[in-house]
Protein backbone atom coordinates (compact mmCIF):
# COMPACT_ATOMS: atom_id res chain seq x y z
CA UNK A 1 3.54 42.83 -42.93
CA UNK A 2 7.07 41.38 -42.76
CA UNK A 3 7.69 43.57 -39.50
CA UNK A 4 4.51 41.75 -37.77
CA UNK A 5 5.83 38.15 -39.14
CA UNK A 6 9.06 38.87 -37.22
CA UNK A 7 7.62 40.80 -33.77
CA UNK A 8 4.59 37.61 -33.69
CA UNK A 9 7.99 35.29 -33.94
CA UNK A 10 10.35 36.77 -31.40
CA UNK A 11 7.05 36.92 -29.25
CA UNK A 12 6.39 33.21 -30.00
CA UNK A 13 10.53 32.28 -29.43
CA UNK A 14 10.34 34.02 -26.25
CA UNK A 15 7.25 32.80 -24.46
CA UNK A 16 8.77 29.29 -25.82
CA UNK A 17 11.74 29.74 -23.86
CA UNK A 18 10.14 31.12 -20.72
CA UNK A 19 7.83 28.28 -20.78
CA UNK A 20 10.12 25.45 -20.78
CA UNK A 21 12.43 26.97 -18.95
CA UNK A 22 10.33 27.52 -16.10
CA UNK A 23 9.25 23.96 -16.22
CA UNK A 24 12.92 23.15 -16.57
CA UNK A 25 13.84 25.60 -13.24
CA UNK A 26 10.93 24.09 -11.41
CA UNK A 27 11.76 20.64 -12.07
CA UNK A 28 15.44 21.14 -10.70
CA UNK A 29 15.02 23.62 -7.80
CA UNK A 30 11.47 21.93 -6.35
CA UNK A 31 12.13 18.46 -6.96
CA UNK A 32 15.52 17.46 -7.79
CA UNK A 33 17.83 19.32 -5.86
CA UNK A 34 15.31 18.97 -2.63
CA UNK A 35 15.65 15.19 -3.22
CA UNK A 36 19.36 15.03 -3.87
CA UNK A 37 20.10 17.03 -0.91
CA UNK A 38 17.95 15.14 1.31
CA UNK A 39 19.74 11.75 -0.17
CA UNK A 40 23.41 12.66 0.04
CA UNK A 41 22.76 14.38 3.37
CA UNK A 42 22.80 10.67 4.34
CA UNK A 43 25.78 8.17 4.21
CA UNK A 44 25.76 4.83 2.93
CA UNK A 45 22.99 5.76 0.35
CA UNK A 46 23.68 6.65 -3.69
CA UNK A 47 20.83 8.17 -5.67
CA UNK A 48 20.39 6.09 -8.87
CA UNK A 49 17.73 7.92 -10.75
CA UNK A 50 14.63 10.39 -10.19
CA UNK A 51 11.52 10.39 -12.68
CA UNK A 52 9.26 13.12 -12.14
CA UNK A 53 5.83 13.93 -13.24
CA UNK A 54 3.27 16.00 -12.11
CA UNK A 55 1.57 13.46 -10.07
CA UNK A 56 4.28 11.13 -8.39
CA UNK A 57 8.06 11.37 -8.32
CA UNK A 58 9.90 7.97 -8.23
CA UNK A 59 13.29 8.05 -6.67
CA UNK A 60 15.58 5.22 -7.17
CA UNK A 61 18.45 4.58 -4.36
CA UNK A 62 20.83 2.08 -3.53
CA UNK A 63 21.67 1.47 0.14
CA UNK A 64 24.70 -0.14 1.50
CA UNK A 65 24.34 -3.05 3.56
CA UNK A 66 25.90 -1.38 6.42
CA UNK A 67 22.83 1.62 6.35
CA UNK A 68 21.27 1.20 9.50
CA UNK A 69 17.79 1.59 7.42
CA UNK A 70 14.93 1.33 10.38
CA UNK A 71 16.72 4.07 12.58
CA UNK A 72 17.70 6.57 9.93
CA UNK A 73 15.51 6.38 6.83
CA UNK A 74 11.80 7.42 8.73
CA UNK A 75 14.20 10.78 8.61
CA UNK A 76 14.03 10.73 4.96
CA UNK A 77 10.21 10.45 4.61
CA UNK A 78 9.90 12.68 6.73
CA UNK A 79 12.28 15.30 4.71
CA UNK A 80 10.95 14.67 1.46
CA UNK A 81 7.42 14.43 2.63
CA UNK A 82 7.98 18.44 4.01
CA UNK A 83 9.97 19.11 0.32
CA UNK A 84 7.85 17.45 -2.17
CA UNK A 85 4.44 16.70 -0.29
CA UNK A 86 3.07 14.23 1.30
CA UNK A 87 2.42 11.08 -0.95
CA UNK A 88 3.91 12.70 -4.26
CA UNK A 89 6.74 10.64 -3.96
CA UNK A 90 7.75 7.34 -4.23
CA UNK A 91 11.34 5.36 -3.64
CA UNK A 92 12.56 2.03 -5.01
CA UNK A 93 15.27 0.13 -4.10
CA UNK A 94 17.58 -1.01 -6.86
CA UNK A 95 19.36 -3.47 -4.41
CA UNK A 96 19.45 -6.92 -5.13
CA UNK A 97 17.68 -9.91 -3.74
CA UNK A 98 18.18 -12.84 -3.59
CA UNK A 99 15.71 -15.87 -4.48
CA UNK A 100 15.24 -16.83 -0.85
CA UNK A 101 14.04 -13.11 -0.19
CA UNK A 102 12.12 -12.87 -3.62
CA UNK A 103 10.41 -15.67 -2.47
CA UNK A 104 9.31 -14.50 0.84
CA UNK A 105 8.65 -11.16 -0.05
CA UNK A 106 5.81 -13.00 -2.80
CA UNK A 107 4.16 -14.66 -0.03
CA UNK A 108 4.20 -12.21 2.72
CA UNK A 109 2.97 -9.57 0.42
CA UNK A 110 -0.61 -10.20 0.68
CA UNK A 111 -0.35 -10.22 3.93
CA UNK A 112 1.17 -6.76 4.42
CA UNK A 113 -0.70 -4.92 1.92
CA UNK A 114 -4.04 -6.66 3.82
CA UNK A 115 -3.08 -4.82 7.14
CA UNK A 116 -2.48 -2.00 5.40
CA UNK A 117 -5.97 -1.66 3.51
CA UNK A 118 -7.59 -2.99 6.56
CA UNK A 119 -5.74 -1.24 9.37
CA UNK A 120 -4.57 -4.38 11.14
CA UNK A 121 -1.03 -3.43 11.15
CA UNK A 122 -0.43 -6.45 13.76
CA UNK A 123 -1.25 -8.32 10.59
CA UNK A 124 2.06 -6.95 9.39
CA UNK A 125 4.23 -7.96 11.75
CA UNK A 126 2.58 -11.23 12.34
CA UNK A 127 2.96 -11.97 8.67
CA UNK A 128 6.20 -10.70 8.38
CA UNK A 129 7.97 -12.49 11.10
CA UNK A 130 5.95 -15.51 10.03
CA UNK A 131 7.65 -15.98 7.08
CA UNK A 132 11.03 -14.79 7.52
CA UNK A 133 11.39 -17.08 9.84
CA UNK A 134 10.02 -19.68 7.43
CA UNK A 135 12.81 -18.47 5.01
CA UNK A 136 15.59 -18.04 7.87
CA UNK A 137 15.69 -14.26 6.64
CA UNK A 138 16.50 -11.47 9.19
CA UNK A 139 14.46 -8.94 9.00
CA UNK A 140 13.63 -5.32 10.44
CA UNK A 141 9.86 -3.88 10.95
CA UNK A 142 9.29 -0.27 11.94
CA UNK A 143 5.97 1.22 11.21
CA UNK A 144 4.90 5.50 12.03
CA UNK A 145 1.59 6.97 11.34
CA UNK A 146 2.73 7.49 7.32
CA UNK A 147 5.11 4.26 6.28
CA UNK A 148 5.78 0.73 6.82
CA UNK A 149 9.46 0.18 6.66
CA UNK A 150 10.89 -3.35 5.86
CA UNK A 151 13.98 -4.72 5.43
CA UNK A 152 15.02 -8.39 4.65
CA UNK A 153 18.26 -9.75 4.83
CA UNK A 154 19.67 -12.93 3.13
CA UNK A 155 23.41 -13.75 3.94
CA UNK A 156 25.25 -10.55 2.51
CA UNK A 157 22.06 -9.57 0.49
CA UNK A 158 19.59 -6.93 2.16
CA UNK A 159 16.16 -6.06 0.10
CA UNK A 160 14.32 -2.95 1.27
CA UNK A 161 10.86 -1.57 0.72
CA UNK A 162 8.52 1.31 2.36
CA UNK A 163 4.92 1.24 1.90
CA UNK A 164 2.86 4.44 2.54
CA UNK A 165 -0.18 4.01 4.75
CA UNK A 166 -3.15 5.62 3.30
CA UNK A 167 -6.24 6.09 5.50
CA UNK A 168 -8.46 3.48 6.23
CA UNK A 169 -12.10 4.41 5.88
């Protein structure tokens, strides 16, 4: 009997450690190493942190003013949508902003995320440049068939954001 107690626990060890360490293996070499390679393949941006779950993967990243964000970072999406899937990702910005750009981005919001549910993505820009001028914010617009890319710079301060563009029914 003792011999079955011992076999049924090196079985139950074993399958333990394959287990998590396949979910362990996955999690690195299909999600985090795709990401960090996409992310330090470009200059000017840091990775800060990635959370992943089965559903969404957020990916935190800092980006240095001097990133020229609207020409570069469609290249990005466009990576990690071919590495992770399309729309199982998601990436915040841990830059600061200031109160003027806070601000702004509070009232254009609605705006944006209208066009976006509603397909009007004139709406977008319309709101956008509204209100950064409003503000006296500079600001940077690019929008593909996937993302809305935004940028908003305050003085030495530059806020970024992407929104994915889901199908409008």
């Amino acid at each position: 009997m003792t011999k079955q107690i011992k076999v049924i626990m090196i079985s139950l060890v074993v399958t333990l450690i394959v287990l998590f360490g396949g979910y362990q293996g996955y999690q690195y070499f299909k999600i985090e190493k795709p990401i960090k390679d996409v992310i330090h393949a470009q200059k000017d941006i840091s990775l800060t942190k990635i959370e992943a779950d089965p559903e969404d993967t957020e990916v935190q990243l800092n980006v240095k003013p001097t990133y020229d964000f609207i020409d570069k970072f469609p290249e990005v999406s466009i990576q990690l949508d071919k590495n992770l899937g399309k729309g199982k990702w998601h990436i915040t910005f841990t830059n600061p902003q200031s109160n003027k750009v806070e601000i702004a981005w509070h009232e254009m919001v609605f705006g944006v995320k209208e066009g976006l549910e509603t397909g009007k993505y004139t709406l977008i820009q319309t709101t956008v440049k509204q209100i950064s001028s409003k503000y006296h914010l500079h600001y940077q617009l690019y929008i593909d068939d996937q993302y809305v890319y935004l940028s908003l710079k305050d003085e030495n301060k530059t806020w970024y954001q992407i929104l994915p563009i889901k199908a409008v029914k």
